[in-house]
Structures are given as C-alpha cells and as structure tokens.
C-alpha atoms as a PDB file:
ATOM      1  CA  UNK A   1       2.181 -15.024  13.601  1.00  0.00           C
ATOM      2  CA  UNK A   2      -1.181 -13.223  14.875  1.00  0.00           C
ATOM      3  CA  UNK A   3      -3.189 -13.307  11.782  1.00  0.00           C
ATOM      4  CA  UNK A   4      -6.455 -11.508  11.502  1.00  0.00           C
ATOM      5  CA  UNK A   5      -7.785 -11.324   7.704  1.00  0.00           C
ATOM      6  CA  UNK A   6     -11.429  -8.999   7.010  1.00  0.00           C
ATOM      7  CA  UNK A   7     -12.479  -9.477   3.819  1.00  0.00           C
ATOM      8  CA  UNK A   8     -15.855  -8.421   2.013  1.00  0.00           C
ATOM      9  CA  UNK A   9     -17.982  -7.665  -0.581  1.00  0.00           C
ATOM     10  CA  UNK A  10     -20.542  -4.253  -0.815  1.00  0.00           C
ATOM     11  CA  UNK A  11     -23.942  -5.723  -0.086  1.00  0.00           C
ATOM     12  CA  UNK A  12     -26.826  -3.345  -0.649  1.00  0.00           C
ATOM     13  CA  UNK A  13     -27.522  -3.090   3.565  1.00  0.00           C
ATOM     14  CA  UNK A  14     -23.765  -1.534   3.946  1.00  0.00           C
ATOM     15  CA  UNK A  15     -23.833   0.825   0.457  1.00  0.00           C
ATOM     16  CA  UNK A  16     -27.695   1.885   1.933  1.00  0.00           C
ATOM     17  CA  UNK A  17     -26.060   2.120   5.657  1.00  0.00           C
ATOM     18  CA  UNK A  18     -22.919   4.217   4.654  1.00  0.00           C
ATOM     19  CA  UNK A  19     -22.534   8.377   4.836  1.00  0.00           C
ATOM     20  CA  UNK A  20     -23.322   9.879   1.598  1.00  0.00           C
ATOM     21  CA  UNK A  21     -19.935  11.890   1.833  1.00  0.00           C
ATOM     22  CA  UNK A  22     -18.074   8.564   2.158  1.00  0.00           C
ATOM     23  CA  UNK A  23     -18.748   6.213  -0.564  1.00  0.00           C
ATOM     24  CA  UNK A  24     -18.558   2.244   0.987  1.00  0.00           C
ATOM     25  CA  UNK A  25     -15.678   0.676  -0.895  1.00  0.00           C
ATOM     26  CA  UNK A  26     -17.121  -2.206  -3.188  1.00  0.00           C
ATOM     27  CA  UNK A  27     -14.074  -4.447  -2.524  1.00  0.00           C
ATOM     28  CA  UNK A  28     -11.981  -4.709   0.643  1.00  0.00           C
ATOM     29  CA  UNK A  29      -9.247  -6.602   1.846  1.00  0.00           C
ATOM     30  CA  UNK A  30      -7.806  -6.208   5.414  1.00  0.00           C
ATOM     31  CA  UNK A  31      -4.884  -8.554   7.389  1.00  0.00           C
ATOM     32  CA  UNK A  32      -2.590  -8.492  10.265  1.00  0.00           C
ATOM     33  CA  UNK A  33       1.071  -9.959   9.304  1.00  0.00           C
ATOM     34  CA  UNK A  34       4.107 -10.010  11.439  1.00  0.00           C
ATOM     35  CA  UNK A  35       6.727  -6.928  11.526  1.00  0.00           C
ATOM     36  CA  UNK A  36       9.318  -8.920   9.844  1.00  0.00           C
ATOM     37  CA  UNK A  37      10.896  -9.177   6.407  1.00  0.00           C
ATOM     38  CA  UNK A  38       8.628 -12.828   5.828  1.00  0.00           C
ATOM     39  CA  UNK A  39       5.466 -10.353   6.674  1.00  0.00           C
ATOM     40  CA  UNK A  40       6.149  -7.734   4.224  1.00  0.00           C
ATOM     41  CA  UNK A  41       6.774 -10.476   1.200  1.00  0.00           C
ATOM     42  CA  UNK A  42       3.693 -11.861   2.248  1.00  0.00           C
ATOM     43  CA  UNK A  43       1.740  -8.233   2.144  1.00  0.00           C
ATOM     44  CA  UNK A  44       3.099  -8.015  -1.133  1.00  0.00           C
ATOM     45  CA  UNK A  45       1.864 -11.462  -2.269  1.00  0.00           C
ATOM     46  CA  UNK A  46      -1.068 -11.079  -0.795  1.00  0.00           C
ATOM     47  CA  UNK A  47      -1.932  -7.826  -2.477  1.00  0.00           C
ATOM     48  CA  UNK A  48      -1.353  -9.894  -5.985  1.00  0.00           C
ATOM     49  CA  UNK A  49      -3.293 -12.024  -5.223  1.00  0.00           C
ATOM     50  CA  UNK A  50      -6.630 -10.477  -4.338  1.00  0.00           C
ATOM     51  CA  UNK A  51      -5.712  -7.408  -7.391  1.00  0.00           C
ATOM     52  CA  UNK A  52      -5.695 -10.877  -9.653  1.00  0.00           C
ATOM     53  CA  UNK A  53      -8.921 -12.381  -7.598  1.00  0.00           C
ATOM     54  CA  UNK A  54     -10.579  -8.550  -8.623  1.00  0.00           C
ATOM     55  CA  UNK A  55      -9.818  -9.024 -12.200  1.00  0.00           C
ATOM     56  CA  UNK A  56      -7.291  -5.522 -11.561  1.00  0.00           C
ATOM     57  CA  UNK A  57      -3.849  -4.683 -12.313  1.00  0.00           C
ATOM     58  CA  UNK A  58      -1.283  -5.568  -9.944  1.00  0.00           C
ATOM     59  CA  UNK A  59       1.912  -4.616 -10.903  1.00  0.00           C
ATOM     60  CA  UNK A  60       2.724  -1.070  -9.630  1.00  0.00           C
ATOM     61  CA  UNK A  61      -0.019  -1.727  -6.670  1.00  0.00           C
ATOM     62  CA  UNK A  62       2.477  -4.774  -5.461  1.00  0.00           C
ATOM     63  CA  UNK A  63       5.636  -2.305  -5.836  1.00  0.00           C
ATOM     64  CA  UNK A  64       3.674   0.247  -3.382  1.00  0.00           C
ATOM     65  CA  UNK A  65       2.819  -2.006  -1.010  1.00  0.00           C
ATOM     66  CA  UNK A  66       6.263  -3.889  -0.921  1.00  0.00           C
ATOM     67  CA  UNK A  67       8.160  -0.468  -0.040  1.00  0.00           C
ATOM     68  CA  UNK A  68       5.256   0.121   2.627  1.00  0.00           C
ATOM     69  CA  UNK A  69       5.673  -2.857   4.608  1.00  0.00           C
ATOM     70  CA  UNK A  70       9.578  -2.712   4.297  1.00  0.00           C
ATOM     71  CA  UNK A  71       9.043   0.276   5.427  1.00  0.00           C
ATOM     72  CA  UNK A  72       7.051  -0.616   8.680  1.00  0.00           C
ATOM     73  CA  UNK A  73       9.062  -3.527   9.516  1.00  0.00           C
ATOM     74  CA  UNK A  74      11.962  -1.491   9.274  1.00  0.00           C
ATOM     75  CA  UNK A  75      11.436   2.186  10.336  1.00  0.00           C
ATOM     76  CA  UNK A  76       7.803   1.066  12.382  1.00  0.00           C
ATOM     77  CA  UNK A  77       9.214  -2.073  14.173  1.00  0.00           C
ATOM     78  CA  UNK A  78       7.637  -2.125  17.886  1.00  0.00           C
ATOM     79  CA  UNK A  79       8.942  -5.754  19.243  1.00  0.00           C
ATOM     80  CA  UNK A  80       6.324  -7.896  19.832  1.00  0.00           C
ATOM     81  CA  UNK A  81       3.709  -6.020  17.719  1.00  0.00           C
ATOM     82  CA  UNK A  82       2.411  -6.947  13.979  1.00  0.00           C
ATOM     83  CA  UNK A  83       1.750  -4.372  11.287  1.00  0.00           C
ATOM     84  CA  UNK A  84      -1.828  -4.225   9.164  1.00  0.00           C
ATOM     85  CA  UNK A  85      -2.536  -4.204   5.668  1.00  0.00           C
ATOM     86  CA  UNK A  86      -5.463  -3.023   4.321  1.00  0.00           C
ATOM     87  CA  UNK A  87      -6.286  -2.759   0.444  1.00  0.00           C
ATOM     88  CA  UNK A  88      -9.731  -1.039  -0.604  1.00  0.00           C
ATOM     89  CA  UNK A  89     -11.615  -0.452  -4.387  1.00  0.00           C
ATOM     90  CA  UNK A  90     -13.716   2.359  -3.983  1.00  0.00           C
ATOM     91  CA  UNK A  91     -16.629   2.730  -6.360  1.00  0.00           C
ATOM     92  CA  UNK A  92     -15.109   4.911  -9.073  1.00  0.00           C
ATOM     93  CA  UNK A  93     -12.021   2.391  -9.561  1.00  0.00           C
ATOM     94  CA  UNK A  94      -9.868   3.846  -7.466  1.00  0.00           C
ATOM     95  CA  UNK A  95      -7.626   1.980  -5.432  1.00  0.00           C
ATOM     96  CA  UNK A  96      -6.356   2.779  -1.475  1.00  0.00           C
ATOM     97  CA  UNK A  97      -3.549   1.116  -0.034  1.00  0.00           C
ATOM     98  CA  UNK A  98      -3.260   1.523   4.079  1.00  0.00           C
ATOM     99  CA  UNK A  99      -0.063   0.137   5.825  1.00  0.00           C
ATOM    100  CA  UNK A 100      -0.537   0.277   9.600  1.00  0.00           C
ATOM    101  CA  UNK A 101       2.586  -0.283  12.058  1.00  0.00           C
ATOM    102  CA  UNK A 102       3.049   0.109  16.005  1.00  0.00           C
ATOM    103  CA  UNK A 103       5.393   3.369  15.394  1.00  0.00           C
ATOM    104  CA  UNK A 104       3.414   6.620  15.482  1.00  0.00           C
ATOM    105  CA  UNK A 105       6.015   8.829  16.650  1.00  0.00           C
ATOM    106  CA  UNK A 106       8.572   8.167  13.475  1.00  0.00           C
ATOM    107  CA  UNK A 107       6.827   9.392  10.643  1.00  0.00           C
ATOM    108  CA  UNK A 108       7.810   9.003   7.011  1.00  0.00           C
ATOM    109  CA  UNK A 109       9.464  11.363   4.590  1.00  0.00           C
ATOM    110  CA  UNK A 110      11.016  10.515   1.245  1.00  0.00           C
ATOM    111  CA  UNK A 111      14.693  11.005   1.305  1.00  0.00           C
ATOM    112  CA  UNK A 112      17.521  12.370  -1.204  1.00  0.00           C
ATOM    113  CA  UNK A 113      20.152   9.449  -1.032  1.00  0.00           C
ATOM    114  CA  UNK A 114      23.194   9.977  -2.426  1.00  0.00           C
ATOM    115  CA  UNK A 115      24.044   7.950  -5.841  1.00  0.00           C
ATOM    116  CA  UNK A 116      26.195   5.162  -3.770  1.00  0.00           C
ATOM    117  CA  UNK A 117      23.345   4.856  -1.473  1.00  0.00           C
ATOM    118  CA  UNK A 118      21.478   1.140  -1.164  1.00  0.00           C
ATOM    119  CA  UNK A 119      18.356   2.456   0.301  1.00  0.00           C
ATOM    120  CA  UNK A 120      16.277   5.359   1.155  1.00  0.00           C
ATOM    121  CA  UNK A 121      14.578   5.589  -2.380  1.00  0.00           C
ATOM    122  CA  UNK A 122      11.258   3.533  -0.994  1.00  0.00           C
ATOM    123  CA  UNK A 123       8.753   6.657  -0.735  1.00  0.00           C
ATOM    124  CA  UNK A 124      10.031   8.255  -3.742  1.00  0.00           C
ATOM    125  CA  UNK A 125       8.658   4.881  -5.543  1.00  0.00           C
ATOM    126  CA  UNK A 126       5.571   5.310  -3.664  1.00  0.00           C
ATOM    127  CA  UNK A 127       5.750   8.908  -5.281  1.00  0.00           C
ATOM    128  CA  UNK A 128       6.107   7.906  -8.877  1.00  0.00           C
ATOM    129  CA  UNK A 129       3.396   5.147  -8.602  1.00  0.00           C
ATOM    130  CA  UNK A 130       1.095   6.125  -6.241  1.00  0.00           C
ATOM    131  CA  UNK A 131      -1.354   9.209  -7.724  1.00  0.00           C
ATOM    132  CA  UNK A 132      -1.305  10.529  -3.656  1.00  0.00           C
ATOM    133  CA  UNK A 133      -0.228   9.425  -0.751  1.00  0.00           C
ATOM    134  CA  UNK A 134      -0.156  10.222   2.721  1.00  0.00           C
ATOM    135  CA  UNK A 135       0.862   9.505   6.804  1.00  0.00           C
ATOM    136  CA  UNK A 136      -2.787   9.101   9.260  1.00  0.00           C
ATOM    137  CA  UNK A 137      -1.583   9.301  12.920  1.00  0.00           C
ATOM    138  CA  UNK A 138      -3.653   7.158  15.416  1.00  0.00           C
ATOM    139  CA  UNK A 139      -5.239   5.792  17.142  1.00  0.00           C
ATOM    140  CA  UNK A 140      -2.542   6.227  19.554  1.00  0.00           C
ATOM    141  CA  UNK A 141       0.863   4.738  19.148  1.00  0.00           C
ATOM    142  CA  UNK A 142       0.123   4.018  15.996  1.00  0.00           C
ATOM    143  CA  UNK A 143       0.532   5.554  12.036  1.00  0.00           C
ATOM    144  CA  UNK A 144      -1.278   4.868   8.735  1.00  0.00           C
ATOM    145  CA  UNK A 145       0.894   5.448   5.778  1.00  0.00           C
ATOM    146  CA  UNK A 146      -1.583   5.144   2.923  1.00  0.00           C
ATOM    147  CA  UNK A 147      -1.564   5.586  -1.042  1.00  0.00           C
ATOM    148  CA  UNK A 148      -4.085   5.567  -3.935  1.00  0.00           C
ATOM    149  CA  UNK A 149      -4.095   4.944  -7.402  1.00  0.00           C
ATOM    150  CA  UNK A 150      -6.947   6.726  -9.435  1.00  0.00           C
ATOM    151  CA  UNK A 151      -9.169   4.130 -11.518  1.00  0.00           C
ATOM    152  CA  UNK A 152      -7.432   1.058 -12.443  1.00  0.00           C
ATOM    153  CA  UNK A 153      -8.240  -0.500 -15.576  1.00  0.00           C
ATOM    154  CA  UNK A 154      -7.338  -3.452 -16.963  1.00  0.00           C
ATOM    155  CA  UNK A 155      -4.367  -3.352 -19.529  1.00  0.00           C
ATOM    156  CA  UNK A 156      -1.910  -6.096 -20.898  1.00  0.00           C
ATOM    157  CA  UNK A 157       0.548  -7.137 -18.229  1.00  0.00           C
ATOM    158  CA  UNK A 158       3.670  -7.050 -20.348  1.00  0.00           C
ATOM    159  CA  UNK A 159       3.050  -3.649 -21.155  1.00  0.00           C
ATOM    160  CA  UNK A 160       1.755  -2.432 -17.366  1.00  0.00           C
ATOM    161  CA  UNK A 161       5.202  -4.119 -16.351  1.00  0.00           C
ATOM    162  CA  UNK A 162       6.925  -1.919 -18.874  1.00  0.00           C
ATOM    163  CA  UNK A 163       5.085   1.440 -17.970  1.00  0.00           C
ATOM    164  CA  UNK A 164       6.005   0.770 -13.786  1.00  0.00           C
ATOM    165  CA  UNK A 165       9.043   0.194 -14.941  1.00  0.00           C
ATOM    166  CA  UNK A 166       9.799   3.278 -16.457  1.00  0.00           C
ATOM    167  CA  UNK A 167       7.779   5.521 -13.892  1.00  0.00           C
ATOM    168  CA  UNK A 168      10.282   3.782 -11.404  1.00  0.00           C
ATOM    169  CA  UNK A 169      13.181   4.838 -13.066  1.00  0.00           C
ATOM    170  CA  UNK A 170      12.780   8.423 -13.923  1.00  0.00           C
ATOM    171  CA  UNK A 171      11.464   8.784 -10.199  1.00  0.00           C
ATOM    172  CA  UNK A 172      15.083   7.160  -9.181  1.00  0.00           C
ATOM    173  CA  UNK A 173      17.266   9.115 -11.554  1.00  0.00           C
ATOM    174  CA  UNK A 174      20.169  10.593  -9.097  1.00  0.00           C
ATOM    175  CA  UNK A 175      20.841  14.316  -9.931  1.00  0.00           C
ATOM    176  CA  UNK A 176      24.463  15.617  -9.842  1.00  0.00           C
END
C-alpha cells in the first residue's frame, strides 16, 4: 500500500500567510490508502481516530466517510491507483470531508433503489448526515467528492449514536 499521511496544526506563519477569503483550517488530516475494501475500513478508522485525537464527535463523520470510500473503491476504482482522504476543521467548527479517487469521468449521484435493493442508498446517507455536499472534478482524471458538517460540538456519545441513527433512517425510508 502507497501511504502518504499530511498532518498539521495552524501555526501563526500559515493563519498570517493564508487569503483572507479562505480561512486556513486549524486542524488537518490528509492520507493516501489503497482502492480496496481494507482501504476504505481503514479511512473510516482513521477518521475516528483523529475526530477522538480533536476532542470532536465522530459518529455520523465515520458513517460519511465509510460510504465515501466504498464509494471510490467501488464506483472510482482505477487498477493500480490509491484513493485520498482528507479531513479538515475549519475555524468556525465546521468540519470538511474530501474523498479523492482516480475516476473523474463517473461522477456520483444518489440513487432511488427499489425496497429489495442491497445497495445504492450510500449518498442519500451522505445526504441526511452531511449539512452539504458536493463532486470537485480535477486535476485531471481525477474527482473530489466532498461533505461538511456545520460546527461540531461535543455531545454524549450514546445519545450522538442515537440522533445518526435516526437521521439515517428517515433518510432510508422506501416510499411506495
């Protein structure tokens, strides 16, 4: 596995250094992980882990970033080529998720499965948990699909597990 992993802090040279439009993030996490099912788990651990290491919740931020990478190991798969996370706390809380795979031409759009269906309900997770979200083509052949959750704040885990869950599951409800 090709493994490159950025990770750093705001220091006062890069806040005084960045464009005023474009606030520096004050925490950032970045890491190249193989296209393959072993690479997405490990996204997904990964991202509870530093959330944890931040002192943030990680519950619905994990979910988001697990249908991401299943989705570029799946839909984004290039042989031979890895996929890029990248997780990012921007000064006013708010949280951006970046999942970068080798597969700019396919670009993602939430599907209507049918009740029987096993799959296909991965972006309309990303929908329910994700305040916005987006696709970022480029640089050429690749695609950024990216979400972000407004301010995170701290709340009791059992209860942030119980709140995901049931954003999840009116987002899933199949209409007849």
């Amino acid at each position: 596995m090709n493994q490159e992993i950025t990770r750093t802090g705001a220091s006062a040279q890069a806040l005084a250094a960045a464009p005023a439009l474009v606030p520096a993030p004050v925490r950032q996490f970045t890491v190249l992980l193989s296209a393959t099912r072993r690479g997405a788990r490990l996204a997904r651990r990964l991202t509870v882990a530093h959330l944890a290491d931040w002192g943030l919740p990680y519950g619905e931020a994990a979910q988001i970033v697990g249908e991401l990478a299943a989705n570029a190991v799946t839909h984004g798969l290039v042989p031979g080529r890895d996929f890029r996370l990248g997780l990012s706390l921007g000064p006013n809380g708010a949280l951006r998720i970046e999942v970068t795979d080798a597969c700019g031409e396919r670009l993602p759009e939430p599907a209507s499965p049918g009740g029987d269906a096993v799959s296909g309900r991965g972006l309309l997770l990303v929908s329910a948990l994700a305040d916005r979200w987006g696709v970022v083509q480029g640089p050429a052949p690749c695609k950024t699909v990216w979400a972000e959750m407004a301010r995170l704040a701290p709340v009791e885990p059992e209860q942030g597990c119980r709140d995901a869950v049931e954003r999840v599951a009116v987002a899933c409800e199949v209409k007849e």
